[in-house]
PDB file of N, CA and C in Angstrom:
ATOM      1  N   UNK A   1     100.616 129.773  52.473  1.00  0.00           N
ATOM      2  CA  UNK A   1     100.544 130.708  53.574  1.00  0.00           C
ATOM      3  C   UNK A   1      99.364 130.354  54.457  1.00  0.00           C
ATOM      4  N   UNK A   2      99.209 129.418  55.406  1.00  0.00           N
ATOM      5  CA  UNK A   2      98.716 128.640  55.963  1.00  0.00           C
ATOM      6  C   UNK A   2      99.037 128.406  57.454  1.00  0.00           C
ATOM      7  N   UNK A   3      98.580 128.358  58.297  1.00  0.00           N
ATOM      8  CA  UNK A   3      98.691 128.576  60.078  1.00  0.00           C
ATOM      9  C   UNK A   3      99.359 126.896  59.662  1.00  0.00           C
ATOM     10  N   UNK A   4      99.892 126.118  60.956  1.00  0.00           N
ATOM     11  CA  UNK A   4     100.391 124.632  61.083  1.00  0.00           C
ATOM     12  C   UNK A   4     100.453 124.186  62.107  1.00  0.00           C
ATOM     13  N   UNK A   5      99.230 123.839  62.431  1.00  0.00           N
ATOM     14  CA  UNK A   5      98.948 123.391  64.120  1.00  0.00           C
ATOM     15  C   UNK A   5     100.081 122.315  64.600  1.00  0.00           C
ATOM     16  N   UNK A   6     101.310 122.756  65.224  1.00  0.00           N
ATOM     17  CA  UNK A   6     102.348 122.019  65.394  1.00  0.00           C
ATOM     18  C   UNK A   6     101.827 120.789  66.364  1.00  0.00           C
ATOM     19  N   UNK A   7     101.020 120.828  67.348  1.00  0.00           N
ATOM     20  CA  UNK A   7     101.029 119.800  68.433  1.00  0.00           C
ATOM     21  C   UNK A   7      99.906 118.394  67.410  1.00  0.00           C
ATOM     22  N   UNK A   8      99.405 119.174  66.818  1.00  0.00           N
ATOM     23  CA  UNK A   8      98.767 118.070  65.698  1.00  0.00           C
ATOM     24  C   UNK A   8      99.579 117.508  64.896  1.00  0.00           C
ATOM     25  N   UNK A   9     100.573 117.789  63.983  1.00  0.00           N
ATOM     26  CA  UNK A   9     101.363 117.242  63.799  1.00  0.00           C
ATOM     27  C   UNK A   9     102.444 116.564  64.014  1.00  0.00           C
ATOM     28  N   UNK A  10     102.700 116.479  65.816  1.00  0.00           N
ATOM     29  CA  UNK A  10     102.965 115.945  66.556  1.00  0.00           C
ATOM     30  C   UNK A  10     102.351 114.508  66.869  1.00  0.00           C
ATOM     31  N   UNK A  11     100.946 114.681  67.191  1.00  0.00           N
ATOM     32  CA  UNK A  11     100.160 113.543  67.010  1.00  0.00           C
ATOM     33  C   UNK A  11      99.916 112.709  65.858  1.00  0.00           C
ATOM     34  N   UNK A  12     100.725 113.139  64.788  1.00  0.00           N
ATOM     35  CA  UNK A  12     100.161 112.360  63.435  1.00  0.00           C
ATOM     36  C   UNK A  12     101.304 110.990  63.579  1.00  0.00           C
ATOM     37  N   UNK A  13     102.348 111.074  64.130  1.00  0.00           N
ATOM     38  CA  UNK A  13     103.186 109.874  63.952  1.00  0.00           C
ATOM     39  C   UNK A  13     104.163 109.426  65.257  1.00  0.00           C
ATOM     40  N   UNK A  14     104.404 108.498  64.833  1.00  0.00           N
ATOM     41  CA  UNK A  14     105.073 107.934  66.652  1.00  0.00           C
ATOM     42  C   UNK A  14     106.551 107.509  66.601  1.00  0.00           C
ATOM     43  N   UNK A  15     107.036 107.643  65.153  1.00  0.00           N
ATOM     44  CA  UNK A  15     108.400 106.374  65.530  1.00  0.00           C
ATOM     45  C   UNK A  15     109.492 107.461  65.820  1.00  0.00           C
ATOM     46  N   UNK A  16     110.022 107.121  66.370  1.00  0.00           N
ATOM     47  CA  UNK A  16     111.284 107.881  66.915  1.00  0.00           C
ATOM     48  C   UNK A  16     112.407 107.863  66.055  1.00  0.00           C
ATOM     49  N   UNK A  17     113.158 109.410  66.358  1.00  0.00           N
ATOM     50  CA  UNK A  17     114.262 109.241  65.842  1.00  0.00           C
ATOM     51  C   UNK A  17     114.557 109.829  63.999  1.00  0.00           C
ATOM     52  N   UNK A  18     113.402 110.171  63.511  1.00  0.00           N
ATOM     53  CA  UNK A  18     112.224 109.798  62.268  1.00  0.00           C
ATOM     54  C   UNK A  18     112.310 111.369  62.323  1.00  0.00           C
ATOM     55  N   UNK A  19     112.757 112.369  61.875  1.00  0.00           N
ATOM     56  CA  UNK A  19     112.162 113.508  61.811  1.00  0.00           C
ATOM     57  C   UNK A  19     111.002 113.728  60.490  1.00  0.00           C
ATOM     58  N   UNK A  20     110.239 114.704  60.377  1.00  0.00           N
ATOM     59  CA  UNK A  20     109.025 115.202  59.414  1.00  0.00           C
ATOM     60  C   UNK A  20     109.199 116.272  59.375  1.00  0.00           C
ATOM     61  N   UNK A  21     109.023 116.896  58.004  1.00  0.00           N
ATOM     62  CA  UNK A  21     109.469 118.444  57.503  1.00  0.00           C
ATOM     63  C   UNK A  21     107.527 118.946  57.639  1.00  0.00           C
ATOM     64  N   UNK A  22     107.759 120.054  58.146  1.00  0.00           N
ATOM     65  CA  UNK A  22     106.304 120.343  58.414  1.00  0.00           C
ATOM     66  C   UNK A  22     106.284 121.926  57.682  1.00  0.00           C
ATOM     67  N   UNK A  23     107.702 122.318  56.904  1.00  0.00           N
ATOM     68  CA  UNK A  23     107.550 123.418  56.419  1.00  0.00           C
ATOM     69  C   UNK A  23     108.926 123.767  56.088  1.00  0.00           C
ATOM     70  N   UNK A  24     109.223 124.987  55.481  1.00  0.00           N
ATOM     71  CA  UNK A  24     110.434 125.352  54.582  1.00  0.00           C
ATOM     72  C   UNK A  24     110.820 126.963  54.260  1.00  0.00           C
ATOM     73  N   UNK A  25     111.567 126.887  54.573  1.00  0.00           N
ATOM     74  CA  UNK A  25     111.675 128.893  54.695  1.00  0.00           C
ATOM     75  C   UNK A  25     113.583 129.192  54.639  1.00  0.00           C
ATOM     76  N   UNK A  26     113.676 130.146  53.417  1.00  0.00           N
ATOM     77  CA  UNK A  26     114.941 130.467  53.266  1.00  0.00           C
ATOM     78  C   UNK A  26     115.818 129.070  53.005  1.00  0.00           C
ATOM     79  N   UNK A  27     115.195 128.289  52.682  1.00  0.00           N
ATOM     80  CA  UNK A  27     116.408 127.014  52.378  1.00  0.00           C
ATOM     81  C   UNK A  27     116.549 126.319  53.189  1.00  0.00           C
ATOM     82  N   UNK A  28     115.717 125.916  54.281  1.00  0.00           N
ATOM     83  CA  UNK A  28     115.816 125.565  55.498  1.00  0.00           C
ATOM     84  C   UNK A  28     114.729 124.853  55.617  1.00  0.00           C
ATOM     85  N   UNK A  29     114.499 123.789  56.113  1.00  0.00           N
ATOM     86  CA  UNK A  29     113.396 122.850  56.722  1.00  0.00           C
ATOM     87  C   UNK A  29     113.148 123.474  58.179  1.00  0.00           C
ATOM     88  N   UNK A  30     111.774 122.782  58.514  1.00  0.00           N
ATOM     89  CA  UNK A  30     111.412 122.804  60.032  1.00  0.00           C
ATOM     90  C   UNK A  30     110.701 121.717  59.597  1.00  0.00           C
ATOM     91  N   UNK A  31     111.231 120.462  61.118  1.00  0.00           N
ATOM     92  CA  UNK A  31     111.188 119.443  61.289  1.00  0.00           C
ATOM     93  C   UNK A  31     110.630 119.075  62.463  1.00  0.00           C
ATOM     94  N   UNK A  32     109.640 118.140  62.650  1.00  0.00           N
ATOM     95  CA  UNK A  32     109.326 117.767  64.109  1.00  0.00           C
ATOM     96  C   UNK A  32     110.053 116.577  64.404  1.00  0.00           C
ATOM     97  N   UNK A  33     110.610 115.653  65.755  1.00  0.00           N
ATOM     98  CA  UNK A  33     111.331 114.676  65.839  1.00  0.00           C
ATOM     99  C   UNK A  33     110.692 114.112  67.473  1.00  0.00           C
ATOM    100  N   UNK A  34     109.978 112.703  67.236  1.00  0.00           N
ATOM    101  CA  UNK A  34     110.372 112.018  68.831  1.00  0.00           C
ATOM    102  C   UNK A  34     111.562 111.386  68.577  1.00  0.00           C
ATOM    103  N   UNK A  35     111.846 111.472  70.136  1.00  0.00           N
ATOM    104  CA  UNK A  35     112.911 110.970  70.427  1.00  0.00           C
ATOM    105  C   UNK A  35     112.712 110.501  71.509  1.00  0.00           C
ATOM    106  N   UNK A  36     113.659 109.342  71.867  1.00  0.00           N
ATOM    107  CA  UNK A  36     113.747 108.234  72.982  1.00  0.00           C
ATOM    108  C   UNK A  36     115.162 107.878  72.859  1.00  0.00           C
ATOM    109  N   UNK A  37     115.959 107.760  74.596  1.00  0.00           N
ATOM    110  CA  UNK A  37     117.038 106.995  74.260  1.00  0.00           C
ATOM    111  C   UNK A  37     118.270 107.263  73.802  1.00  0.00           C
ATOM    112  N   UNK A  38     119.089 106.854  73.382  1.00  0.00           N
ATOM    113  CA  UNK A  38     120.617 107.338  72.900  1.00  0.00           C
ATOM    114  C   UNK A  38     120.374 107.257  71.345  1.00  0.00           C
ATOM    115  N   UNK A  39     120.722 108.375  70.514  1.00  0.00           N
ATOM    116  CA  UNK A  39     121.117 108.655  68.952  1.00  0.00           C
ATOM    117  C   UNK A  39     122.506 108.237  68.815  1.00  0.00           C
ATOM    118  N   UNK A  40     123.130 108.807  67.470  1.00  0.00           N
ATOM    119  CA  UNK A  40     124.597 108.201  67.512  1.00  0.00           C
ATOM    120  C   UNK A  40     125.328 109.612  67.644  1.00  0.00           C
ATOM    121  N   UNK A  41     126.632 109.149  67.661  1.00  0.00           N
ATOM    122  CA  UNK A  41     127.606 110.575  67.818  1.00  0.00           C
ATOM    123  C   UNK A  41     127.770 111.102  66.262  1.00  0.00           C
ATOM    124  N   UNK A  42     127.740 112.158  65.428  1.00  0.00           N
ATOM    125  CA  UNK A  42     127.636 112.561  64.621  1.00  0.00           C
ATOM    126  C   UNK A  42     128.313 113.804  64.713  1.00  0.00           C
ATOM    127  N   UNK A  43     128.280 114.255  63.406  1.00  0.00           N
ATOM    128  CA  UNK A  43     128.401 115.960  63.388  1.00  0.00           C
ATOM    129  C   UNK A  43     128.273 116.296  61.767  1.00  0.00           C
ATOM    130  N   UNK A  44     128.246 117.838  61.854  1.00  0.00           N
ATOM    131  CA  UNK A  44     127.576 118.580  60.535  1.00  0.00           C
ATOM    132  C   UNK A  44     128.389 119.401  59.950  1.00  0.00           C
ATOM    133  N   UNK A  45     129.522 118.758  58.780  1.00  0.00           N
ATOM    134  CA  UNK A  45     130.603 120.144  58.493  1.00  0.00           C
ATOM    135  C   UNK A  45     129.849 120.967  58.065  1.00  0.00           C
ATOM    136  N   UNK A  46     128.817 120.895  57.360  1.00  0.00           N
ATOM    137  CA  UNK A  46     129.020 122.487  56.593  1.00  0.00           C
ATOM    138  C   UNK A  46     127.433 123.542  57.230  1.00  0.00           C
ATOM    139  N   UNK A  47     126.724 122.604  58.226  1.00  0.00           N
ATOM    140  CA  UNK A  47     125.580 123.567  58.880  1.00  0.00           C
ATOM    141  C   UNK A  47     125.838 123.644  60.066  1.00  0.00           C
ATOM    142  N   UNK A  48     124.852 124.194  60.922  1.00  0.00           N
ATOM    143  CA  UNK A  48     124.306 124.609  61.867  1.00  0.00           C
ATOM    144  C   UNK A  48     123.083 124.100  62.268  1.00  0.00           C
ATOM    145  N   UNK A  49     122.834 123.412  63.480  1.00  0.00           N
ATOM    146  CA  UNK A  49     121.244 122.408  63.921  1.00  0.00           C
ATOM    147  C   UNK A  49     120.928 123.335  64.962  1.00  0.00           C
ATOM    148  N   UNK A  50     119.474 123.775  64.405  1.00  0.00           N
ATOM    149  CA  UNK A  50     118.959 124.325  66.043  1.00  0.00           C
ATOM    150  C   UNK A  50     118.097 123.111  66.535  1.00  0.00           C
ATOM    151  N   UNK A  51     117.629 122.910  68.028  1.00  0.00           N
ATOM    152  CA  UNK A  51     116.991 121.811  68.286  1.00  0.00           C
ATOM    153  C   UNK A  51     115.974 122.979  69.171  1.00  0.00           C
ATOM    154  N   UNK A  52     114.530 123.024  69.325  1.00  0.00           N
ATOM    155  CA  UNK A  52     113.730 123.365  70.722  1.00  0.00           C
ATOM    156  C   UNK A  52     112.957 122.649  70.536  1.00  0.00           C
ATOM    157  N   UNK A  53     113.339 122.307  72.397  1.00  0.00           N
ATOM    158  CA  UNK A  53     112.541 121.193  73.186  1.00  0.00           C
ATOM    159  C   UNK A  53     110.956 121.641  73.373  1.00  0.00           C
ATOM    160  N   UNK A  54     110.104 121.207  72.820  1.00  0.00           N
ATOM    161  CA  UNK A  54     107.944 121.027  72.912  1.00  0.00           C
ATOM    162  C   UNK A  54     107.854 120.661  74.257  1.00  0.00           C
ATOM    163  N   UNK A  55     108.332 119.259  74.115  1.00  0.00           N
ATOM    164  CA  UNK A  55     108.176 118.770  75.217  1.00  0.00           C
ATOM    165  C   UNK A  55     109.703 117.385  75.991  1.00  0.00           C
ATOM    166  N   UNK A  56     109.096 117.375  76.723  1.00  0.00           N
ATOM    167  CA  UNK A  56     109.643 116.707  78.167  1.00  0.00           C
ATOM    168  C   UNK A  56     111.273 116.893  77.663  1.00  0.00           C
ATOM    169  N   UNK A  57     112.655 116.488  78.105  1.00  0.00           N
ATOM    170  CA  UNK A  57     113.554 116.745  78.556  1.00  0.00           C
ATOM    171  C   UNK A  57     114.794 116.033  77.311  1.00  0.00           C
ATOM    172  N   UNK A  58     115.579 117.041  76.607  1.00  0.00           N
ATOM    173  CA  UNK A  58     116.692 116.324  75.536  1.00  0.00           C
ATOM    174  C   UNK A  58     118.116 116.724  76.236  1.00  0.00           C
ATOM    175  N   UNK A  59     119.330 115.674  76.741  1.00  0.00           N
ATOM    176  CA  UNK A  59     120.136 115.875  76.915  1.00  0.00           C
ATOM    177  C   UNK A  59     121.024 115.536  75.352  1.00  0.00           C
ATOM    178  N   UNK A  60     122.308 116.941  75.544  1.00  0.00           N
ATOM    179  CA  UNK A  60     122.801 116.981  74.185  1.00  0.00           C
ATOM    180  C   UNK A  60     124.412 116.632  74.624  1.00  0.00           C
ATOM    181  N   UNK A  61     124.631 115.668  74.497  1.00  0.00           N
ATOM    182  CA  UNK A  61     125.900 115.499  74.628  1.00  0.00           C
ATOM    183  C   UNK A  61     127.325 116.132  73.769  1.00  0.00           C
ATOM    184  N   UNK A  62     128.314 116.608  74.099  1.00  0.00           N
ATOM    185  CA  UNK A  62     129.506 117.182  73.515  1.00  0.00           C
ATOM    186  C   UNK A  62     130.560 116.519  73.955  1.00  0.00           C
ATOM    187  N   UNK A  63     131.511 116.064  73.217  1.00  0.00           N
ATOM    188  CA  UNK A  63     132.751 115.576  73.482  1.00  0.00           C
ATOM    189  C   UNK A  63     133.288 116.061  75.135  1.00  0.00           C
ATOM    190  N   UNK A  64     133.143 117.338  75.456  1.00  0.00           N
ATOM    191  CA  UNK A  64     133.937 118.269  76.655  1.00  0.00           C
ATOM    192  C   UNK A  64     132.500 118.671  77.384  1.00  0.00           C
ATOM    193  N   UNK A  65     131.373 117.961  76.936  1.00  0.00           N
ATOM    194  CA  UNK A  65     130.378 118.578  78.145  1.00  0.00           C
ATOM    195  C   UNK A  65     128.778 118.416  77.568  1.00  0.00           C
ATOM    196  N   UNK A  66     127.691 118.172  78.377  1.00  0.00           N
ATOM    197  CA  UNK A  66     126.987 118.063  78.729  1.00  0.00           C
ATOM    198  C   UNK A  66     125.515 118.801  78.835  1.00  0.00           C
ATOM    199  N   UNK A  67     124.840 119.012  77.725  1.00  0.00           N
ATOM    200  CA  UNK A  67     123.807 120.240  78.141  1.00  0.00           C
ATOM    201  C   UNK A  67     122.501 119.414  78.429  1.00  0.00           C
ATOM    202  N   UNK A  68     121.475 119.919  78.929  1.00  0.00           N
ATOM    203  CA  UNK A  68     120.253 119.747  79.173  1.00  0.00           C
ATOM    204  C   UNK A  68     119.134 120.651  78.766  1.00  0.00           C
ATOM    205  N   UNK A  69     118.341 120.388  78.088  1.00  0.00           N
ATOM    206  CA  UNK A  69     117.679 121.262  76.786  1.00  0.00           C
ATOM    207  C   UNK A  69     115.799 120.607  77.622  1.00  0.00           C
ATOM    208  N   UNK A  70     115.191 121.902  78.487  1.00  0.00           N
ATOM    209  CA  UNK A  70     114.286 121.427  78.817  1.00  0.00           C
ATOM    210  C   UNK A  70     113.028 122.231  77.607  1.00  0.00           C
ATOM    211  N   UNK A  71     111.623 121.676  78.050  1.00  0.00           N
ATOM    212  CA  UNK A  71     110.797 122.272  77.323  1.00  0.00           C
ATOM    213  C   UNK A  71     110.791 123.786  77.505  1.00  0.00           C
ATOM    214  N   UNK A  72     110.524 124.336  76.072  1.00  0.00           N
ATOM    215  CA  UNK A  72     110.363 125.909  75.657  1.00  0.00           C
ATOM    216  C   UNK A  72     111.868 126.749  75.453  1.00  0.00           C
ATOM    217  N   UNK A  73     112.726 125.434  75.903  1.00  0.00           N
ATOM    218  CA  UNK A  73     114.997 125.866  75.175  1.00  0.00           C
ATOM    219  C   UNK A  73     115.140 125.217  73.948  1.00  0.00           C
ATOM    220  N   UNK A  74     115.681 126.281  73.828  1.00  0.00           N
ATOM    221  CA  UNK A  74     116.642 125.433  72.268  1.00  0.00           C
ATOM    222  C   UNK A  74     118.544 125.565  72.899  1.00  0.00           C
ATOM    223  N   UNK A  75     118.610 124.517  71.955  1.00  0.00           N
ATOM    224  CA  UNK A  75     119.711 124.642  71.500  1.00  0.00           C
ATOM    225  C   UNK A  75     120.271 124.692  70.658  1.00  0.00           C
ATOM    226  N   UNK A  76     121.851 125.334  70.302  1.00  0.00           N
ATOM    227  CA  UNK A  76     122.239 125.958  68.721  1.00  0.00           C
ATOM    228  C   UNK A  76     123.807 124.884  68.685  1.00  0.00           C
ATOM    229  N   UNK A  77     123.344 123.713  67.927  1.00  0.00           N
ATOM    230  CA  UNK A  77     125.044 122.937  67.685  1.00  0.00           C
ATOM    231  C   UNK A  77     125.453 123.455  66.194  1.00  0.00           C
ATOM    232  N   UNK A  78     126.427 124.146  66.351  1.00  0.00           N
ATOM    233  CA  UNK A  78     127.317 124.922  65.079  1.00  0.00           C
ATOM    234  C   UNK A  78     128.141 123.682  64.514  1.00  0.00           C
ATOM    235  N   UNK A  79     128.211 123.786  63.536  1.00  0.00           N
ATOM    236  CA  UNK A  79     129.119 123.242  62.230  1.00  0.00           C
ATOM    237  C   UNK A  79     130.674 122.804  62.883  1.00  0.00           C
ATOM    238  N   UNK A  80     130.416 121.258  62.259  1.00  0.00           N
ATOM    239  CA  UNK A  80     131.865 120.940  63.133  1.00  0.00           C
ATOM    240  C   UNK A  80     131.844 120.404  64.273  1.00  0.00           C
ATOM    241  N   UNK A  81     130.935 120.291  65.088  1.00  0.00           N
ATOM    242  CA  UNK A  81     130.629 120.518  66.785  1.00  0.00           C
ATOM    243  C   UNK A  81     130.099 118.645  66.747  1.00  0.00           C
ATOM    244  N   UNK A  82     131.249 117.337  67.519  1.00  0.00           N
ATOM    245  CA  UNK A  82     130.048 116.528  67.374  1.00  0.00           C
ATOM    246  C   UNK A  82     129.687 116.656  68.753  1.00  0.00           C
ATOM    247  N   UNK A  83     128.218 115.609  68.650  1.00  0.00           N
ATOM    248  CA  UNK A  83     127.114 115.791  69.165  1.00  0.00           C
ATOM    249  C   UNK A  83     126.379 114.367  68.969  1.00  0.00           C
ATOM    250  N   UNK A  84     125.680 114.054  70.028  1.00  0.00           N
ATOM    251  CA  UNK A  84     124.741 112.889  70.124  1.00  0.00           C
ATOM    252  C   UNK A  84     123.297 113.400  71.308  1.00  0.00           C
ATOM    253  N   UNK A  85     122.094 113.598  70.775  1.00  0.00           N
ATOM    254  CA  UNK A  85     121.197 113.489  71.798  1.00  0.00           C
ATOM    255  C   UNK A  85     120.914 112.276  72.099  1.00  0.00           C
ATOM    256  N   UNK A  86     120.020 112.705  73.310  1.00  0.00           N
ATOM    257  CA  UNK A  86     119.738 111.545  73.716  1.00  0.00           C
ATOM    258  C   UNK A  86     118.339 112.321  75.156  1.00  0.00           C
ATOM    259  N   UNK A  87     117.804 110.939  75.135  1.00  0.00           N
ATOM    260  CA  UNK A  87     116.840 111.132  76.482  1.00  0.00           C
ATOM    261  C   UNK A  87     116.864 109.841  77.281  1.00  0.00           C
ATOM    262  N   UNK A  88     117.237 110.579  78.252  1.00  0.00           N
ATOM    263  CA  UNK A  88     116.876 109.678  79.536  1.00  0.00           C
ATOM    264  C   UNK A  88     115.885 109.020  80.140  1.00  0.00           C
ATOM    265  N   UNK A  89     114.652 109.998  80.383  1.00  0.00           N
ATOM    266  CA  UNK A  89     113.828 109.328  80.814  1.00  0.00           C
ATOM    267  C   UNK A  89     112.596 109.750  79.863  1.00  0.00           C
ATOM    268  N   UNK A  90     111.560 108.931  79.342  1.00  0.00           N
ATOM    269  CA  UNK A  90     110.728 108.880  78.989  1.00  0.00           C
ATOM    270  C   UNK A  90     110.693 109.725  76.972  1.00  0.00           C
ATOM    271  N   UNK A  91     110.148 110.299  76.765  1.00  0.00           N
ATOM    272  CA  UNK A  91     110.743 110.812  75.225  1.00  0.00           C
ATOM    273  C   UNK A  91     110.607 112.053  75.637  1.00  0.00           C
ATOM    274  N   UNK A  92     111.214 112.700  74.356  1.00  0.00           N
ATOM    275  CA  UNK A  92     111.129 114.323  74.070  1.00  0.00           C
ATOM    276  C   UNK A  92     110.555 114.557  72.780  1.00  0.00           C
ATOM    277  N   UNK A  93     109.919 115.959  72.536  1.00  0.00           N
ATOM    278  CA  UNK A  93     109.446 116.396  71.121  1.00  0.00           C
ATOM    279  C   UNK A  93     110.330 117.582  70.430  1.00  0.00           C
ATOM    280  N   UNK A  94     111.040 117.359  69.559  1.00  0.00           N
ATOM    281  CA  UNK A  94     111.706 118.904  69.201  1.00  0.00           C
ATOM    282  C   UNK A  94     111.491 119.048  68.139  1.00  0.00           C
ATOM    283  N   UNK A  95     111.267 120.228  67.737  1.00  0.00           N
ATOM    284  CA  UNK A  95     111.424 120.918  66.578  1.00  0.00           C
ATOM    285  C   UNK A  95     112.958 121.152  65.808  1.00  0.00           C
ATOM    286  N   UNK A  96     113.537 121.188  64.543  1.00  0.00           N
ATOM    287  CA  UNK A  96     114.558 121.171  63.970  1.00  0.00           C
ATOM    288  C   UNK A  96     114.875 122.160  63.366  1.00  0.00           C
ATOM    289  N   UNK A  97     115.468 123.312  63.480  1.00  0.00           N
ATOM    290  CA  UNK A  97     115.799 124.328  62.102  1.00  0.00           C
ATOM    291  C   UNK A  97     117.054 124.003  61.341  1.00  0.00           C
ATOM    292  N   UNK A  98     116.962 123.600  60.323  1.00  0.00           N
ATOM    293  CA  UNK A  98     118.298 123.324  59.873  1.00  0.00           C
ATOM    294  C   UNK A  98     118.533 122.929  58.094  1.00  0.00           C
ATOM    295  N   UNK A  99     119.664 123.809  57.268  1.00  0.00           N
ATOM    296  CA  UNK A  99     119.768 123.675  56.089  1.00  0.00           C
ATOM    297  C   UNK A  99     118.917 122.341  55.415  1.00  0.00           C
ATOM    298  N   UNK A 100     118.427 122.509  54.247  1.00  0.00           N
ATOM    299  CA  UNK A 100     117.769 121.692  53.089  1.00  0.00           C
ATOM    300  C   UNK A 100     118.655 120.537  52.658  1.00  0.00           C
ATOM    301  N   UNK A 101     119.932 120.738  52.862  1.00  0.00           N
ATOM    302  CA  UNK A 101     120.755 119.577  52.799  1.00  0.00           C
ATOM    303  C   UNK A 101     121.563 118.982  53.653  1.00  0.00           C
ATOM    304  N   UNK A 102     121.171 119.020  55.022  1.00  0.00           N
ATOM    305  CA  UNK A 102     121.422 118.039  56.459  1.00  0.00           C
ATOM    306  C   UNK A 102     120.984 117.231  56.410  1.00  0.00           C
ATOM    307  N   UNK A 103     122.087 116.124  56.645  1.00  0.00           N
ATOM    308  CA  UNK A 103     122.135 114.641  56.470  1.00  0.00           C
ATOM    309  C   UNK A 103     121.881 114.700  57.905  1.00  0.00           C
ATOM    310  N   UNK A 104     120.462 113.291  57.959  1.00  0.00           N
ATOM    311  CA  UNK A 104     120.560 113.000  59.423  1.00  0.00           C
ATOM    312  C   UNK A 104     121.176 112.741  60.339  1.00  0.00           C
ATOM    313  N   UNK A 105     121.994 112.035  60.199  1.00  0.00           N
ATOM    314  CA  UNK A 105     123.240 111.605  60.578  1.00  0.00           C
ATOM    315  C   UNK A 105     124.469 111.857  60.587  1.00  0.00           C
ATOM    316  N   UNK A 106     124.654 113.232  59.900  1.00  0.00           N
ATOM    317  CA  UNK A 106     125.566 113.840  59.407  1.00  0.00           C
ATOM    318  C   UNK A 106     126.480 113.176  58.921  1.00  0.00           C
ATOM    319  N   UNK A 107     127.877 112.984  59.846  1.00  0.00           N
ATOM    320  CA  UNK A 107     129.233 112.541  58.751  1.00  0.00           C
ATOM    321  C   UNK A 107     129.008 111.185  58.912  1.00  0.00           C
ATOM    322  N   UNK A 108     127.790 110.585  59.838  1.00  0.00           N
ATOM    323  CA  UNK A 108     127.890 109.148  60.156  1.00  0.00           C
ATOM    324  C   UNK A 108     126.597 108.637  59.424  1.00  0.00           C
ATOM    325  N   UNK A 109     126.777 107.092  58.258  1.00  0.00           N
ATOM    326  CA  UNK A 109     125.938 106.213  57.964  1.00  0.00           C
ATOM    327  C   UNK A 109     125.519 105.039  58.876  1.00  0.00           C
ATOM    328  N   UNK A 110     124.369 105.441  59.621  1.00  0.00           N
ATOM    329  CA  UNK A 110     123.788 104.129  60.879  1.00  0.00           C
ATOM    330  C   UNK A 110     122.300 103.512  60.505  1.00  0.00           C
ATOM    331  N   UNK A 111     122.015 102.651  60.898  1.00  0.00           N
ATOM    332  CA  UNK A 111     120.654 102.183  61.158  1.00  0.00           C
ATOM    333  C   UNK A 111     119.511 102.897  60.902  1.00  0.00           C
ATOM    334  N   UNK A 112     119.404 104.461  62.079  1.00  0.00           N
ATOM    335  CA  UNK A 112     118.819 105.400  62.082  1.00  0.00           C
ATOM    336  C   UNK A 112     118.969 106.021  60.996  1.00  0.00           C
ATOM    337  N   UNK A 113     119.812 106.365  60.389  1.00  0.00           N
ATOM    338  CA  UNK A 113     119.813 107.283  58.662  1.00  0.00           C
ATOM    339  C   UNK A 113     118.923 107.417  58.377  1.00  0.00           C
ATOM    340  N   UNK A 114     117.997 108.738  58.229  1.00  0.00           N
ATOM    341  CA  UNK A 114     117.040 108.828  57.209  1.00  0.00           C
ATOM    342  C   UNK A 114     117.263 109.202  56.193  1.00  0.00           C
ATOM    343  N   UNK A 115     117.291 109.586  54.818  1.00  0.00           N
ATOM    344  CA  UNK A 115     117.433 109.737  53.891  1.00  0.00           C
ATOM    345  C   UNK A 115     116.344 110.456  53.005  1.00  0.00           C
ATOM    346  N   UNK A 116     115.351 110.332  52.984  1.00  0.00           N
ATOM    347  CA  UNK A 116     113.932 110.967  52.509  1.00  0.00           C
ATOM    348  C   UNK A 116     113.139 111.447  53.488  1.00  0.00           C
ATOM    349  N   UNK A 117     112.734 112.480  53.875  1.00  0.00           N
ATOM    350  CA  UNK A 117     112.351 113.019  54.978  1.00  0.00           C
ATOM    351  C   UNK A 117     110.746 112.970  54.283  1.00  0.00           C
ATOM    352  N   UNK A 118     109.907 112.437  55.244  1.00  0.00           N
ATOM    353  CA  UNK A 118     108.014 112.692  55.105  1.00  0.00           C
ATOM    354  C   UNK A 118     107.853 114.082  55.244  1.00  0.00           C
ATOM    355  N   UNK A 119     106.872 114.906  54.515  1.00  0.00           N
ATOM    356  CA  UNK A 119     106.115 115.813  54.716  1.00  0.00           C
ATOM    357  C   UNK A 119     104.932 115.394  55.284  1.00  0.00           C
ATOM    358  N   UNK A 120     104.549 116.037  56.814  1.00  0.00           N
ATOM    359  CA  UNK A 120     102.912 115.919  57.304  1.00  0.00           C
ATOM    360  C   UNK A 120     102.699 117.130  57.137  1.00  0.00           C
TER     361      UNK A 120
END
């Protein structure tokens, strides 16, 4: 039961794409993530991903459409729903709420896969 200076733990690491569990509540991780660039198309049968944007700009792509997720929005991709972020210009910082057993990649094995998530 401990305060968690999020923008510091922001600063602790750089690689993209890479999320870090910075804490855990109800069965659920909270994750910090840079991001740069195009992710893959994926999706999550059996959760729910919240994403809010820290900083600069995450477009969330959907099969039928298009969102734009600026700093201090979230967005809520429900179970089932695919999905690929991505950033355009320069990176973004988001935070992650999402079940203890979300595969990064969800139904898809890529490059990016993480598999063991770091605690900072």
């Amino acid at each position: 039961m401990s305060k968690i200076a999020v923008l510091e733990k922001f600063s602790s690491f750089s690689e993209f794409w890479t999320p870090k569990i910075i804490g855990e509540l109800n069965g659920q991780y909270v994750k910090l993530a840079k991001l740069k660039d195009d992710f893959v198309w994926h999706k999550h049968d059996g959760e729910d991903e919240l994403f809010m944007v820290w900083k600069g700009t995450m477009t969330m792509e959907f099969r039928d459409k298009t969102e734009i997720v600026r700093e201090g929005e979230i967005i809520i991709v429900p179970r089932g729903i695919e999905h690929c972020p991505r950033v355009d210009k320069g990176e973004a910082w988001v935070m992650l709420f999402e079940p203890k057993a979300t595969l990064h990649t969800g139904d898809v094995m890529h490059e990016r896969t993480v598999t063991n998530f770091e605690w900072i």
